[in-house]
C-alpha atoms as a PDB file:
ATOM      1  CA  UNK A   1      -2.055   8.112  13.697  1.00  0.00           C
ATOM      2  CA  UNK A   2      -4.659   7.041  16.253  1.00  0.00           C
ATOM      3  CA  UNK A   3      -7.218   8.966  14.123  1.00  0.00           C
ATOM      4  CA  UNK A   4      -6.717   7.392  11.084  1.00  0.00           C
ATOM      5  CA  UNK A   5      -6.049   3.821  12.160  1.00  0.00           C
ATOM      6  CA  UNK A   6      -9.818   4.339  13.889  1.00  0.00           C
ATOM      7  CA  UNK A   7     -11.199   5.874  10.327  1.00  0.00           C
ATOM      8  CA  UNK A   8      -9.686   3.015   8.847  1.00  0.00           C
ATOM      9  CA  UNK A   9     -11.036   0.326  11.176  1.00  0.00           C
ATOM     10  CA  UNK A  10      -7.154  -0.184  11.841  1.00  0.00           C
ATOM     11  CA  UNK A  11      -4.865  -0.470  14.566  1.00  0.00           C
ATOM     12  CA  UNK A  12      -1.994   1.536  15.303  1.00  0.00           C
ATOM     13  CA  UNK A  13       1.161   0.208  16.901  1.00  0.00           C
ATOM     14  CA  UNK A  14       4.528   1.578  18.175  1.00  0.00           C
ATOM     15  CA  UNK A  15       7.602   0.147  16.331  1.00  0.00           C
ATOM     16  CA  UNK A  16      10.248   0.204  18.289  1.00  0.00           C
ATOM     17  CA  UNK A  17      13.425  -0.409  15.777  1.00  0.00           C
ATOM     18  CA  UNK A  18      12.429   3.113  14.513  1.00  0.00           C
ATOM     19  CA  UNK A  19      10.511   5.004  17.418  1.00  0.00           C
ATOM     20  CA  UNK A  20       7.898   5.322  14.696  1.00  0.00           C
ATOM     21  CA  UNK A  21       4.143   4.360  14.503  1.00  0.00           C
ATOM     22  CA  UNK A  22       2.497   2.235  11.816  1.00  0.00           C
ATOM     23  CA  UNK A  23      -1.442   1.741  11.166  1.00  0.00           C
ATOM     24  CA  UNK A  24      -2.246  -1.820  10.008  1.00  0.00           C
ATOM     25  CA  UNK A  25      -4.978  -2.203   8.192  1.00  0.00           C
ATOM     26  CA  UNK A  26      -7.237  -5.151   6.702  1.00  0.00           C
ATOM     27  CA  UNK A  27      -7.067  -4.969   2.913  1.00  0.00           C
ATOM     28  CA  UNK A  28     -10.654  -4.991   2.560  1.00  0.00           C
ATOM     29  CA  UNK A  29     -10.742  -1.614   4.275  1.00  0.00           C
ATOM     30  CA  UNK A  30      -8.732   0.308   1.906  1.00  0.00           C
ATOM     31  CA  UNK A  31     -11.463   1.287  -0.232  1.00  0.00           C
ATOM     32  CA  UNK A  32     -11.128   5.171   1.174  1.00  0.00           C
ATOM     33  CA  UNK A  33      -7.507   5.369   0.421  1.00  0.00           C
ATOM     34  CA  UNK A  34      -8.151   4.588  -2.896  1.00  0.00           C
ATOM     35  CA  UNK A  35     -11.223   6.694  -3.206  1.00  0.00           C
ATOM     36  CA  UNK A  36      -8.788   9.581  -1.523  1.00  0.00           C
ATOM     37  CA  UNK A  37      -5.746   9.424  -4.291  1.00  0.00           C
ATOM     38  CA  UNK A  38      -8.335   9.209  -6.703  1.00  0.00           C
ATOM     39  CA  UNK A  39     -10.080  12.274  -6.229  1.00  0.00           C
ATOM     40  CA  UNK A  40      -6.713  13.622  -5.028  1.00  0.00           C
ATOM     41  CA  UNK A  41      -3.789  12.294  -7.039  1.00  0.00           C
ATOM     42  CA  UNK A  42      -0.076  12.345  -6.034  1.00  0.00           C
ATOM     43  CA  UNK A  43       2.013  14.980  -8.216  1.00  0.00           C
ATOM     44  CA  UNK A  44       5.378  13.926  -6.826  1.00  0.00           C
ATOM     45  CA  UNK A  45       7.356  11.079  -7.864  1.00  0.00           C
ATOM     46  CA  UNK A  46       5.643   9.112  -5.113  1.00  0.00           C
ATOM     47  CA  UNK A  47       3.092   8.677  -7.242  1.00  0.00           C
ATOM     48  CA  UNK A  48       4.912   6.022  -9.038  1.00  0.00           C
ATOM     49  CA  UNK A  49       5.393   4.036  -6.099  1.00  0.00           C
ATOM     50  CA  UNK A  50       1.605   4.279  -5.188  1.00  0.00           C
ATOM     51  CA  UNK A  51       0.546   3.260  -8.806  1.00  0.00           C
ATOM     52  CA  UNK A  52       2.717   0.054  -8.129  1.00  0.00           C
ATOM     53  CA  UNK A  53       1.257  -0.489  -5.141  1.00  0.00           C
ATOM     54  CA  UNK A  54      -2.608  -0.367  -6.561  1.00  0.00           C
ATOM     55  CA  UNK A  55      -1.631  -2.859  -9.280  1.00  0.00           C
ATOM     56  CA  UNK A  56      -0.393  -5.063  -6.404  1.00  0.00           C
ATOM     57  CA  UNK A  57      -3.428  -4.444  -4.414  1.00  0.00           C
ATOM     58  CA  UNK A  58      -5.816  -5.110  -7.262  1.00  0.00           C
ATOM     59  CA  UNK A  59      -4.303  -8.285  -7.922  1.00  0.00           C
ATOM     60  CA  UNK A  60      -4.333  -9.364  -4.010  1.00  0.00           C
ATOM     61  CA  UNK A  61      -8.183  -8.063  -3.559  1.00  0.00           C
ATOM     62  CA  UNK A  62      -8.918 -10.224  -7.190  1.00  0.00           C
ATOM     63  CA  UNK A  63      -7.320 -13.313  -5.451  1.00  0.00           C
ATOM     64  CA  UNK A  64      -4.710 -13.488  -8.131  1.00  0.00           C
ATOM     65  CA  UNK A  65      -1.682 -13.753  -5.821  1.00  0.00           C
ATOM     66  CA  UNK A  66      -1.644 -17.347  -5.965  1.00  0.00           C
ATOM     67  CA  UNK A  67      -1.694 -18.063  -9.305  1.00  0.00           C
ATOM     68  CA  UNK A  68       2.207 -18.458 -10.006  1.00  0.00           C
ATOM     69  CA  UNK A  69       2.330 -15.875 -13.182  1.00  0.00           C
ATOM     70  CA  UNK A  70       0.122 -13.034 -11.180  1.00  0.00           C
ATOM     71  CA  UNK A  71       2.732 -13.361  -7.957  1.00  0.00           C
ATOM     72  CA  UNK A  72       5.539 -13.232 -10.048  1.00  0.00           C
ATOM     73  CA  UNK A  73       3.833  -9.710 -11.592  1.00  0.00           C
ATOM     74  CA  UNK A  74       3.566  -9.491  -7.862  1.00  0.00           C
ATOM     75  CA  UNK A  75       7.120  -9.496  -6.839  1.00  0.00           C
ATOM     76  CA  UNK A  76       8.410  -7.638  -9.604  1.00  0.00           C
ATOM     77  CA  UNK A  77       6.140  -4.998  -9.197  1.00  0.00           C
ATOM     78  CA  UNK A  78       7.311  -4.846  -5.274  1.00  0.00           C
ATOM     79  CA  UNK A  79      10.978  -4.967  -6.097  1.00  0.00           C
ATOM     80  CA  UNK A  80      10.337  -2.325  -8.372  1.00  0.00           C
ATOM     81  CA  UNK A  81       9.113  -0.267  -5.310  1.00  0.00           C
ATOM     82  CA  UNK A  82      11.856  -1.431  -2.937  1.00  0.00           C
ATOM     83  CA  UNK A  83      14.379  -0.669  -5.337  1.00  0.00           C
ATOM     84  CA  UNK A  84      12.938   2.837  -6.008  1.00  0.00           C
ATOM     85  CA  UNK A  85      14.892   6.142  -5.400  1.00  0.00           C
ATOM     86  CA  UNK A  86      11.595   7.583  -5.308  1.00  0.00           C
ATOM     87  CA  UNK A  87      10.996   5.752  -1.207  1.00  0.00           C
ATOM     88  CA  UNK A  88      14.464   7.599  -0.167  1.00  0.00           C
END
């Protein structure tokens, strides 16, 4: 985790409901994620839930999340991944 939160110009940080790590990471530092799933797609169902994710992302980076009709496509698109039996 420590590498890739220092690839990623992130930080990493303990969570200690779950005795887990997570990396933070500015949005405008994504750019190699995306690069990485595109030259190396998911082929599970996880996929779907990473597509969502990229539409929501797009929209954020655009600076279309506060335009009321773009965060509604917003939310709906994140329910649709909290609500997934693909994230269980």
């Amino acid at each position: 985790m420590d590498y890739l939160a220092n690839l990623l110009g992130g930080k990493n940080h303990f969570v200690k409901s779950y005795s887990g790590y997570n990396v933070t990471v500015n949005t405008t530092k994504l750019s190699p994620i995306l690069q990485y799933f595109s030259f190396y797609p998911l082929k599970t169902k996880k996929y779907i839930t990473y597509f969502n994710w990229v539409k929501i992302y797009k929209l954020v980076i655009n600076k279309k999340h506060n335009d009321p009709e773009s965060l509604s496509l917003i939310l709906r698109y994140k329910n649709s991944i909290d609500k997934s039996p693909y994230n269980e």
